[in-house]
C-alpha atoms as a PDB file:
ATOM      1  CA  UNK A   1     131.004  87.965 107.787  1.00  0.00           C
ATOM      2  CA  UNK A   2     128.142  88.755 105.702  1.00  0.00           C
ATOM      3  CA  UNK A   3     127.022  85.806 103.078  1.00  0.00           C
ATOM      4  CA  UNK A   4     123.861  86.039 101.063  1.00  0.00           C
ATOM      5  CA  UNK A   5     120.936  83.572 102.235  1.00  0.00           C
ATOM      6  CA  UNK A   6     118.529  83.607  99.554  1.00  0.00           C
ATOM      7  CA  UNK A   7     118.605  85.267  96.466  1.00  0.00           C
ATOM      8  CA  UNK A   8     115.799  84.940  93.022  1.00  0.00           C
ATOM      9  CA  UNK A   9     117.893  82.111  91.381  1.00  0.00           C
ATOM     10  CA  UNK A  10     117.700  79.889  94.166  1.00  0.00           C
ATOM     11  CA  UNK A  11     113.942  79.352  93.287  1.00  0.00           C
ATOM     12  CA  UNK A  12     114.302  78.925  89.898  1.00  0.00           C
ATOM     13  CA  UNK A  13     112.222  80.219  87.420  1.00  0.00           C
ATOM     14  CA  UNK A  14     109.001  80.499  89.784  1.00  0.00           C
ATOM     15  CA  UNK A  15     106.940  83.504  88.925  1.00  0.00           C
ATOM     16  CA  UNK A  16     104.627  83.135  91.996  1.00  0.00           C
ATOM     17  CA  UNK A  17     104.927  86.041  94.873  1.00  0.00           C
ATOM     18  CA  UNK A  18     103.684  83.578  97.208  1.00  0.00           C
ATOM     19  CA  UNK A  19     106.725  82.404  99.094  1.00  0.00           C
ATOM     20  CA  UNK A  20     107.881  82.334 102.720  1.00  0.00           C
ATOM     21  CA  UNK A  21     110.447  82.016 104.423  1.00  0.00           C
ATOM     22  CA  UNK A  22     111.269  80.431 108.133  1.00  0.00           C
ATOM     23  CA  UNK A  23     114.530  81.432 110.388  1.00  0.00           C
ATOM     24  CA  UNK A  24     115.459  80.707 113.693  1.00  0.00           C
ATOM     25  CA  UNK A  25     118.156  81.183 115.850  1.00  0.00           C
ATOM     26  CA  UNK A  26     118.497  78.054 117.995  1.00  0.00           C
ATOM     27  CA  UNK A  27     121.216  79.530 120.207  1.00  0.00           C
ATOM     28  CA  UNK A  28     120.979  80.447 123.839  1.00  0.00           C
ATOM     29  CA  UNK A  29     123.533  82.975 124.350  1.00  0.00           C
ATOM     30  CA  UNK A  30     122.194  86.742 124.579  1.00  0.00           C
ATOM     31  CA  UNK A  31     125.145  87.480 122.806  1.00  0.00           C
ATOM     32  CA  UNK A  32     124.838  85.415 119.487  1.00  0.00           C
ATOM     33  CA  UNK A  33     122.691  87.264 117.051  1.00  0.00           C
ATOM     34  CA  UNK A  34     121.956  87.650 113.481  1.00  0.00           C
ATOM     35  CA  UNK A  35     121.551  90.389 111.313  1.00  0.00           C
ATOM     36  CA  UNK A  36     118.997  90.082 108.533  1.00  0.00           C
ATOM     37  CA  UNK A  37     119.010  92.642 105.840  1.00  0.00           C
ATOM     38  CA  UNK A  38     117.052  92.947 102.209  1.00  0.00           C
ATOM     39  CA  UNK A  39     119.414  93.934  99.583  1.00  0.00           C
ATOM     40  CA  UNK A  40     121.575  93.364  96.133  1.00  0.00           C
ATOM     41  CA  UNK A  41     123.807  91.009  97.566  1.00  0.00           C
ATOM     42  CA  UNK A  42     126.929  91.120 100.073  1.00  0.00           C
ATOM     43  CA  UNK A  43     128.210  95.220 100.519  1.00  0.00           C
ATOM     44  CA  UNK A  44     125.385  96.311  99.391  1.00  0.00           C
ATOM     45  CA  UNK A  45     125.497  99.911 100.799  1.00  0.00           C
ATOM     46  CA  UNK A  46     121.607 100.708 100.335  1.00  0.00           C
ATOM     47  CA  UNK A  47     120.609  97.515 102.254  1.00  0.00           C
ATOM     48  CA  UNK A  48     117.943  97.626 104.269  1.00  0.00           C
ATOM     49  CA  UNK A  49     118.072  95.795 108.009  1.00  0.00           C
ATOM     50  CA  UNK A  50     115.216  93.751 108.531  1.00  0.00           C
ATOM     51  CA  UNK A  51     115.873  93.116 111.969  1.00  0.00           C
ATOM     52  CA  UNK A  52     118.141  91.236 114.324  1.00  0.00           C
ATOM     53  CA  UNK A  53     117.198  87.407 114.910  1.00  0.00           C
ATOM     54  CA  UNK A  54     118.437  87.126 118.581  1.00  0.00           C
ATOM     55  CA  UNK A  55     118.910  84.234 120.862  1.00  0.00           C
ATOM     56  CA  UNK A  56     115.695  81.900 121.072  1.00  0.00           C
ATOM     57  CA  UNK A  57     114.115  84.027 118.496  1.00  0.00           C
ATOM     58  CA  UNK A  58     112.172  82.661 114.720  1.00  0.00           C
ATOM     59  CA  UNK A  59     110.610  84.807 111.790  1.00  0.00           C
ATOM     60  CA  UNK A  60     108.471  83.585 109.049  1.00  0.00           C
ATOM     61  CA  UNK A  61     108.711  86.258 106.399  1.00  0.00           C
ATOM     62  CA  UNK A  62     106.899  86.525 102.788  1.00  0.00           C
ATOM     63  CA  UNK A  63     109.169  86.667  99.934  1.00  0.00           C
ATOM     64  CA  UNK A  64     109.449  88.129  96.570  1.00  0.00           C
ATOM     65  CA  UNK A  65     111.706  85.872  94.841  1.00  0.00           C
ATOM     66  CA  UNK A  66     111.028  87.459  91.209  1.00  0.00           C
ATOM     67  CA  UNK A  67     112.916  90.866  91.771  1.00  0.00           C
ATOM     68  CA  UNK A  68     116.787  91.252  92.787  1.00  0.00           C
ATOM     69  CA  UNK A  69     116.414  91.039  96.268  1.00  0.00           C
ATOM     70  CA  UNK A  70     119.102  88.935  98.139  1.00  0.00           C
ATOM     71  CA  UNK A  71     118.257  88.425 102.054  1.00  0.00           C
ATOM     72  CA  UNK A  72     121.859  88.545 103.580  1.00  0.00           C
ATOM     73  CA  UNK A  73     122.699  87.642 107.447  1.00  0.00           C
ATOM     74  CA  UNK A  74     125.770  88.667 109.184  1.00  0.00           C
ATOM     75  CA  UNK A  75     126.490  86.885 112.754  1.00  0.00           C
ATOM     76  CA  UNK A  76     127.292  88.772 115.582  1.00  0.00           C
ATOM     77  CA  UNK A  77     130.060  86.645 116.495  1.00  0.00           C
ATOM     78  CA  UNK A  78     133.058  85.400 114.943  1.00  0.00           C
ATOM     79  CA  UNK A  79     132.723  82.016 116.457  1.00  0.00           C
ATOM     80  CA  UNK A  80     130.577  78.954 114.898  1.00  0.00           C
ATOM     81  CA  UNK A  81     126.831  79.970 115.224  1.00  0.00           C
ATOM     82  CA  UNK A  82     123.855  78.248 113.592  1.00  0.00           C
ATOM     83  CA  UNK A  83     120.579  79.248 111.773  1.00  0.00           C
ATOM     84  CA  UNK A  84     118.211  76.758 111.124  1.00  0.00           C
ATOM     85  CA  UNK A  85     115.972  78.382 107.950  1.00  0.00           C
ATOM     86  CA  UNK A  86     113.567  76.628 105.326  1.00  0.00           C
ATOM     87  CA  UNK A  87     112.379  77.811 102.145  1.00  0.00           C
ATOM     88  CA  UNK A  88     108.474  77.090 101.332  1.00  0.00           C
ATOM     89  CA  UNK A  89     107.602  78.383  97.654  1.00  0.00           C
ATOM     90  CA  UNK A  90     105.896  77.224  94.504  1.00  0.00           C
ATOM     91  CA  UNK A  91     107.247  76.340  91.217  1.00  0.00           C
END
């Protein structure tokens, strides 16, 4: 199911546009994806996909944290998957 990853609050009160932001999908089954999508939180019906983080695959993205913009993944799977992500931003 859809959870939110990152939303504005998780980097506090930091005013600086300057962040990134590092996913990867460790997995090696061609089946096991993520979908990444910019938007106002889970069921947010004007989300916008981002892309899909497949098997093997890594993004490092820039990040607005001062607006309302939540990054949200769904997996493509029901079953246990892992995303290994990291947050670089200044406060």
């Amino acid at each position: 199911s859809e959870v939110v990853l990152f939303d504005e609050t998780d980097f506090g009160a930091a005013t600086d546009p300057a962040h990134k932001l590092y996913l990867r999908n460790p997995s090696t089954v061609a089946s096991e994806y993520f979908v990444i999508k910019l938007g106002n939180g889970t069921g947010d019906v004007n989300a916008q996909e981002l892309g899909r983080l497949y098997a093997g695959d890594w993004m490092f993205v820039p990040y607005s944290a001062d607006t309302d913009t939540d990054i949200t993944i769904t997996p493509s799977v029901a079953t246990s998957m892992t995303l290994e992500y990291m947050a670089i931003y200044h406060s």
